[in-house]
C-alpha atoms as a PDB file:
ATOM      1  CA  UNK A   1     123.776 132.536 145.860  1.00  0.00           C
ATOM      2  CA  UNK A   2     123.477 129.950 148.194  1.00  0.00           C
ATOM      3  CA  UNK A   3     126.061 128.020 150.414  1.00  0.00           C
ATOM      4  CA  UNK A   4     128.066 125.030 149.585  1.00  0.00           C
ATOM      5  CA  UNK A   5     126.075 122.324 151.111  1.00  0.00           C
ATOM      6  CA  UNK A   6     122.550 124.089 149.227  1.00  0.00           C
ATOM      7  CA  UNK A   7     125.024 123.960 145.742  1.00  0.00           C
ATOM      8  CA  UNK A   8     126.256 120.280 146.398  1.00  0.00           C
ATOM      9  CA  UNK A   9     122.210 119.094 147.652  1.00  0.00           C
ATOM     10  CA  UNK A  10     121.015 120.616 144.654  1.00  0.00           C
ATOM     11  CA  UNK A  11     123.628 118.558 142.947  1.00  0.00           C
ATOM     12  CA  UNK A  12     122.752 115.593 144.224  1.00  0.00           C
ATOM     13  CA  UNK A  13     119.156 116.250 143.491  1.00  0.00           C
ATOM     14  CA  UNK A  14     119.982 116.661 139.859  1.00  0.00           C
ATOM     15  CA  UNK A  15     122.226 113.618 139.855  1.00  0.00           C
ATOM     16  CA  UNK A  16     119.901 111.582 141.247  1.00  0.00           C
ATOM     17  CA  UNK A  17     116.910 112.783 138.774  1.00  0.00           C
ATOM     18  CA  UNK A  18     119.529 112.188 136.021  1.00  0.00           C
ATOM     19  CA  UNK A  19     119.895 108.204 137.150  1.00  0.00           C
ATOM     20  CA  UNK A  20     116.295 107.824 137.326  1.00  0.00           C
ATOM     21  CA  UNK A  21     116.081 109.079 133.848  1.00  0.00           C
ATOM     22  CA  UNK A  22     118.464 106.869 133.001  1.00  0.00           C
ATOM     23  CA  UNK A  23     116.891 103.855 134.623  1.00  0.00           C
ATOM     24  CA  UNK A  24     113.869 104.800 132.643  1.00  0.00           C
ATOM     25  CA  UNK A  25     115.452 104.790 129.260  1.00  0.00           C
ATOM     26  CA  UNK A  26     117.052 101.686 129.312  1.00  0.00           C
ATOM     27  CA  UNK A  27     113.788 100.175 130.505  1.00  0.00           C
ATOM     28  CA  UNK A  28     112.032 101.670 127.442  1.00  0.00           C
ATOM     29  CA  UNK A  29     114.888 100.503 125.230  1.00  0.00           C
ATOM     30  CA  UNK A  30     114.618  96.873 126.506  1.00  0.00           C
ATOM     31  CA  UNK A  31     110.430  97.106 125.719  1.00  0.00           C
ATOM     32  CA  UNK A  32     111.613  98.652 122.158  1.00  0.00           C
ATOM     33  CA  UNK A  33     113.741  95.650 121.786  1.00  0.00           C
ATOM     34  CA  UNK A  34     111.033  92.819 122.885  1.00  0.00           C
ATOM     35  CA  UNK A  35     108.086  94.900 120.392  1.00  0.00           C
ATOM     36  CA  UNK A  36     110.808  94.756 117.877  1.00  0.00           C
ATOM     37  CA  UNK A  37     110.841  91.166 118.144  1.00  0.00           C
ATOM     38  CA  UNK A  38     107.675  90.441 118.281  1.00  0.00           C
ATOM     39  CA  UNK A  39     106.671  92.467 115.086  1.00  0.00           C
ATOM     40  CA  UNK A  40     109.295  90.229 113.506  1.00  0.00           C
ATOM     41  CA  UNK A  41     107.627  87.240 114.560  1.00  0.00           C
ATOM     42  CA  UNK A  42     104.418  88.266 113.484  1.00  0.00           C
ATOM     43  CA  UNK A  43     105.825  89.342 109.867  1.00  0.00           C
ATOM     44  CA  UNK A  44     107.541  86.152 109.259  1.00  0.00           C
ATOM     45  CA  UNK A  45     104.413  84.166 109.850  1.00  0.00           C
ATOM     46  CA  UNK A  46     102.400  86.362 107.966  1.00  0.00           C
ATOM     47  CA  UNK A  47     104.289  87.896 105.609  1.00  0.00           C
ATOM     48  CA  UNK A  48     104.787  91.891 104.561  1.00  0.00           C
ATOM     49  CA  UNK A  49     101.734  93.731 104.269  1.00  0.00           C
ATOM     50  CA  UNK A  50      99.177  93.315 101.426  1.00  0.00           C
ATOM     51  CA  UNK A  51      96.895  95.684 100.525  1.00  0.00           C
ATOM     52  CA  UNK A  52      93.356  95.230 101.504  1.00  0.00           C
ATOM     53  CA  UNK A  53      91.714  95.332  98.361  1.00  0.00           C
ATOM     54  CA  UNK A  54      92.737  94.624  94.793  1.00  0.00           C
ATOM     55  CA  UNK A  55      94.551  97.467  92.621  1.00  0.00           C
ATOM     56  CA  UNK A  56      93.420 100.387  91.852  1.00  0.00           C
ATOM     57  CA  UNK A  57      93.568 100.557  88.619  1.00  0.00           C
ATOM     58  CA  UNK A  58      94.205  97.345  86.491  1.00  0.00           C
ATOM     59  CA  UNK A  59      96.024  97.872  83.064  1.00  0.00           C
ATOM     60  CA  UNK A  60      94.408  96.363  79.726  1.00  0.00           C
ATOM     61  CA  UNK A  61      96.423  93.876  77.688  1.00  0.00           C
ATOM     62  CA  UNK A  62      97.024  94.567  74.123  1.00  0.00           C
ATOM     63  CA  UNK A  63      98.183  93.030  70.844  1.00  0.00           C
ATOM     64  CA  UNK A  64     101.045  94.903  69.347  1.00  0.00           C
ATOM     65  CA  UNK A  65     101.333  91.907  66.372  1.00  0.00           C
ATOM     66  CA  UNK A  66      99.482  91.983  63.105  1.00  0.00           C
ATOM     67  CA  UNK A  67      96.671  89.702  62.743  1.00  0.00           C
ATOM     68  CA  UNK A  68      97.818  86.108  61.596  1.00  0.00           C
ATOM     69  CA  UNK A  69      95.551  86.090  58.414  1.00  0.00           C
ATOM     70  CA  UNK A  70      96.922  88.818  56.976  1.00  0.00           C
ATOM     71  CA  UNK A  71     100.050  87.680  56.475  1.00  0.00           C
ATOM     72  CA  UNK A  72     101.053  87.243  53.147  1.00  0.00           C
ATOM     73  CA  UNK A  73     104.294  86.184  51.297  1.00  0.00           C
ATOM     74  CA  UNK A  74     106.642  88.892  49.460  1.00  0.00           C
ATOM     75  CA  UNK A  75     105.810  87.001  46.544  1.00  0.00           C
ATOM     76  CA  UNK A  76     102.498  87.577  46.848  1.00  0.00           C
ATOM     77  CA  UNK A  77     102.025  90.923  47.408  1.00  0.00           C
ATOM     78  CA  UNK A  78     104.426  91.754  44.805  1.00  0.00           C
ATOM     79  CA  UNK A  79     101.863  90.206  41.898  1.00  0.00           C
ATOM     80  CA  UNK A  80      99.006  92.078  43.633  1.00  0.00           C
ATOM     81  CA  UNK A  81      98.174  94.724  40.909  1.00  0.00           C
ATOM     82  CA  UNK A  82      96.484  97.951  42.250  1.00  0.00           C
ATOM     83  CA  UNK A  83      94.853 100.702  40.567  1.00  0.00           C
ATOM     84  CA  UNK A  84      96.535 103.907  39.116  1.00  0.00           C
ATOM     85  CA  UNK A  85      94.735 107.001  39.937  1.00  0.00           C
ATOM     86  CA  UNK A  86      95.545 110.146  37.976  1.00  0.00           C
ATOM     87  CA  UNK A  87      96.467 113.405  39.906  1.00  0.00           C
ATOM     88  CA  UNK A  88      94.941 116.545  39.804  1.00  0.00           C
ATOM     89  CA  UNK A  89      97.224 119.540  38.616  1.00  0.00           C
ATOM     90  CA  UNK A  90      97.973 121.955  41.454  1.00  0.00           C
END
């Protein structure tokens, strides 16, 4: 091992290293802060991303109603007279 004054040199070495390191994280931390800003700048002028191009797929449309002249009253259809058809014996 060595002496005293190699231990507490060594120390000081480390401390040292450790304040730079330090130093060098708050610096980062402050440019983290300012990009941060900025991007929020730039996304409330131009909004949240959009994609490029349109969709990828586009979904048809359909009808899920009956067609309109089809429509008959109750009446009606209950006068409608439609043909009997025998069955065959099984």
């Amino acid at each position: 091992m060595g002496s005293l004054q190699d231990l507490q040199k060594l120390l000081r070495m480390k401390d040292d290293q450790i304040r730079e390191l330090q130093l060098e994280i708050e610096h980062k931390n402050g440019l983290i802060q300012e990009l941060r800003s900025q991007l929020d700048k730039y996304q409330s002028v131009f909004g949240p991303k959009s994609p490029k191009f349109g969709p990828r797929k586009q979904r048809a449309q359909g009808i899920s109603a009956e067609p309109q002249q089809a429509q008959r009253t109750v009446s009606e259809l209950t006068r409608q007279k439609f043909r009997k058809y025998s069955k065959s014996p099984r």
